[in-house]
Protein backbone atom coordinates (compact mmCIF):
# COMPACT_ATOMS: atom_id res chain seq x y z
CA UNK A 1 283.59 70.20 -13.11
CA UNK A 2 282.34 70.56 -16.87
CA UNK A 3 280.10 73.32 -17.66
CA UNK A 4 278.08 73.02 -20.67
CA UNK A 5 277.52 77.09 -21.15
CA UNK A 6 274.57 77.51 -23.07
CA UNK A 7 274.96 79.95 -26.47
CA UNK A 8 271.44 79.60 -27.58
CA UNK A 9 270.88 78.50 -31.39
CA UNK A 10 274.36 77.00 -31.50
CA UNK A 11 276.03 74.95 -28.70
CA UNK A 12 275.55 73.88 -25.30
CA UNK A 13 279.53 73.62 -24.47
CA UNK A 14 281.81 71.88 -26.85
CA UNK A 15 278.15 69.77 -27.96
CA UNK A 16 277.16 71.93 -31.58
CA UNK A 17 273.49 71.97 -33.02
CA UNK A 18 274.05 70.88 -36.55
CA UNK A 19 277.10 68.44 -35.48
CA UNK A 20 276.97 64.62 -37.54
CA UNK A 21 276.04 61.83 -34.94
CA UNK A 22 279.36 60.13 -35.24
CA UNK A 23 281.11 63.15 -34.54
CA UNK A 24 279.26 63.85 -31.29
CA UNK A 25 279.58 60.26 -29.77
CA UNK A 26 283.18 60.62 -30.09
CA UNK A 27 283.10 64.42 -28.30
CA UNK A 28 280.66 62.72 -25.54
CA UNK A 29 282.81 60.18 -25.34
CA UNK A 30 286.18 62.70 -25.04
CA UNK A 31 284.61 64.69 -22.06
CA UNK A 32 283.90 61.12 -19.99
CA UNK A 33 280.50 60.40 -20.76
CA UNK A 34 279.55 56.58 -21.44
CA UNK A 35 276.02 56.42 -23.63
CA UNK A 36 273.50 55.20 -21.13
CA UNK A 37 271.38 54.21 -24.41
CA UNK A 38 270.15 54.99 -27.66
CA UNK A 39 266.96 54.35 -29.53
CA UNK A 40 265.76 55.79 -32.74
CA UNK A 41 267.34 59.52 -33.37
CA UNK A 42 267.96 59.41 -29.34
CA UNK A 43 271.15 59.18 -27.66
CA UNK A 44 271.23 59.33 -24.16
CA UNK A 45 274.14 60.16 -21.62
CA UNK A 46 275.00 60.22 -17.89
CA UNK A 47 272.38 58.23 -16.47
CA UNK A 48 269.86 60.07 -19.39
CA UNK A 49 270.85 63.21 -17.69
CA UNK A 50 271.67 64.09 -21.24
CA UNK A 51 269.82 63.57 -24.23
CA UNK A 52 270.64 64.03 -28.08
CA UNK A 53 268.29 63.98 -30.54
CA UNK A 54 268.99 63.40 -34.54
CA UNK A 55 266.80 63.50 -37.60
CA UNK A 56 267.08 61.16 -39.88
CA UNK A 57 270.15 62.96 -41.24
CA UNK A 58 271.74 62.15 -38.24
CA UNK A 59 272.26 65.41 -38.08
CA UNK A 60 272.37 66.89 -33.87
CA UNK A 61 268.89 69.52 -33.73
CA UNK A 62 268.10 69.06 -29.66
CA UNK A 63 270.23 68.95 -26.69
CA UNK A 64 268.13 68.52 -23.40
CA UNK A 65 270.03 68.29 -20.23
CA UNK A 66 268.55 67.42 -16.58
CA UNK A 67 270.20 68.10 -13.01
CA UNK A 68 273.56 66.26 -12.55
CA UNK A 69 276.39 65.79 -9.97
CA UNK A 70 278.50 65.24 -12.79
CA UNK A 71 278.25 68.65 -15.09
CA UNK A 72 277.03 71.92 -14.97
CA UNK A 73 274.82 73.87 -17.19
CA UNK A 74 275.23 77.58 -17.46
CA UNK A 75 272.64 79.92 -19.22
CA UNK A 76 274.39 83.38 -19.26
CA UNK A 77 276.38 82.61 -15.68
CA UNK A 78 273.14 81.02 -14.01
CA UNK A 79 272.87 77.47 -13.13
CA UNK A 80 269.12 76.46 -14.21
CA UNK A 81 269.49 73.57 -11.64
CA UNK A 82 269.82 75.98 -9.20
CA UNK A 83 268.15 78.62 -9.86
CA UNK A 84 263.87 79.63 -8.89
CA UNK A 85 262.00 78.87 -11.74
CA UNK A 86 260.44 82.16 -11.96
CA UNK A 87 264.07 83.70 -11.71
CA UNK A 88 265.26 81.61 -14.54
CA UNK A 89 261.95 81.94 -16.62
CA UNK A 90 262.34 85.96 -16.38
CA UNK A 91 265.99 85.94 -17.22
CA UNK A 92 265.23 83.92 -20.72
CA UNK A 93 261.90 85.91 -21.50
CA UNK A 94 264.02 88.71 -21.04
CA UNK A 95 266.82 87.76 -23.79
CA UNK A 96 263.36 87.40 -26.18
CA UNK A 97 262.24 90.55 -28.18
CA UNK A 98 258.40 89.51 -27.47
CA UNK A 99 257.06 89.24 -23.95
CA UNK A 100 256.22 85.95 -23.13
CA UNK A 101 253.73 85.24 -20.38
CA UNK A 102 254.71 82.66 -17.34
CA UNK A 103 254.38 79.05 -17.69
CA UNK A 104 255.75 76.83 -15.02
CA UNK A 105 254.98 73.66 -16.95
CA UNK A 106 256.24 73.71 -20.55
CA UNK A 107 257.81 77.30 -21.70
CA UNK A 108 258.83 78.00 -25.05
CA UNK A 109 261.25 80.72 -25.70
CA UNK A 110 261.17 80.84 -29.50
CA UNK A 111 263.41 83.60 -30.41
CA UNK A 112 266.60 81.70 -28.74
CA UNK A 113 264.71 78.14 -29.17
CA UNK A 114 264.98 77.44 -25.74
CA UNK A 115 262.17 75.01 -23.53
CA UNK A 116 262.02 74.26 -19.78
CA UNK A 117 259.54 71.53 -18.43
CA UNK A 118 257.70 71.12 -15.23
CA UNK A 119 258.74 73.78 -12.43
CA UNK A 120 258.42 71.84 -8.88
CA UNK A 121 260.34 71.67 -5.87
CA UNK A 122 261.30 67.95 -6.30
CA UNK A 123 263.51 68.83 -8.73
CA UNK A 124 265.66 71.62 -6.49
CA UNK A 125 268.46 69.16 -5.49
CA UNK A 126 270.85 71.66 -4.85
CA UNK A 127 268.27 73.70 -2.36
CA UNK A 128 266.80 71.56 -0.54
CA UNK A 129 263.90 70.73 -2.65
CA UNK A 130 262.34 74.17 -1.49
CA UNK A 131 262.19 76.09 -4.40
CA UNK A 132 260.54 75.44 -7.96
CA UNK A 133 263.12 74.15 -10.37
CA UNK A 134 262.74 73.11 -14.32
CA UNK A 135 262.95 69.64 -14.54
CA UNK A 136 264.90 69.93 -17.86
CA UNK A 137 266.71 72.76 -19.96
CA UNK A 138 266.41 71.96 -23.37
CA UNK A 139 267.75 73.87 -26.70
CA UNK A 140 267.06 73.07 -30.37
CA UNK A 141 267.80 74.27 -34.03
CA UNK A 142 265.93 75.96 -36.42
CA UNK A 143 264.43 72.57 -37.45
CA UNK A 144 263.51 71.55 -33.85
CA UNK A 145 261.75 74.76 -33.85
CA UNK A 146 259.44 74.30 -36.48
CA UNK A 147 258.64 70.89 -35.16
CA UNK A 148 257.76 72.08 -31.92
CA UNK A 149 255.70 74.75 -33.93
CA UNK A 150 253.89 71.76 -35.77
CA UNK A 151 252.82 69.90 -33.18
CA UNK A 152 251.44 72.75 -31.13
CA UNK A 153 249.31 73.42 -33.96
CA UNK A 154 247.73 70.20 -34.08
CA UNK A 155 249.86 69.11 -37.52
């Protein structure tokens, strides 16, 4: 099965932050992924399991992945669709030089540009739907960054 291993700031797998549009259909389309849709600076793959986000550059500055039987997503060798949310939170917060306090609903990891949304057991397919999973694993360039930076301050 595909893993995308997660290298934070850079790639998720073979999919690079910074990549042209064009390029990355074709690479999506090379590992066996048809585009469920697009719309805007969104392209969206494997039943929107996977989405890719653009500026107007059409330049690649978020990849967002949620649970899948068709891939794998590994964050230094741990599966965050299978994996407690407070486990998963405390391995990222650790890999960030500030602490940052635990949020189950929308954590930012800022240092790594890493965000998680909505810990719940519905989304723990793998265990049974006992344990709090994230909902989504996203990552995001510098740009994506600063966005999420303006928006949380009210600009």
């Amino acid at each position: 099965m595909l893993v995308f291993d997660i290298q934070p700031r850079l790639r998720a797998g073979q999919i690079a932050l910074g990549a042209e549009r064009s390029a990355t259909r074709l690479l999506m389309e090379s590992l066996g992924f048809a585009m469920s849709h697009s719309r805007d600076g969104m392209d969206y793959y494997d039943d929107n399991s996977i989405q890719l986000d653009f500026f107007d550059d059409d330049v690649l500055h978020f990849i967002g992945f949620a649970h899948s039987p068709n891939f794998n997503v590994s964050y230094y060798d741990n599966d965050p669709f299978d994996c407690d949310a407070t486990a998963l939170f405390q391995l990222i917060a650790g890999n960030e030089p500030t602490e940052i306090p635990y949020n189950d609903y929308d954590p930012i990891f800022p240092s790594q540009i890493i965000a998680l949304w909505d810990a719940q057991e519905q989304y723990d397919y793998n265990g049974d739907h006992k344990r709090p999973v994230f909902a989504t694993f996203s990552m995001g360039d510098q740009r994506y960054h600063d966005e999420i930076v303006a928006i949380s301050s009210g600009g």
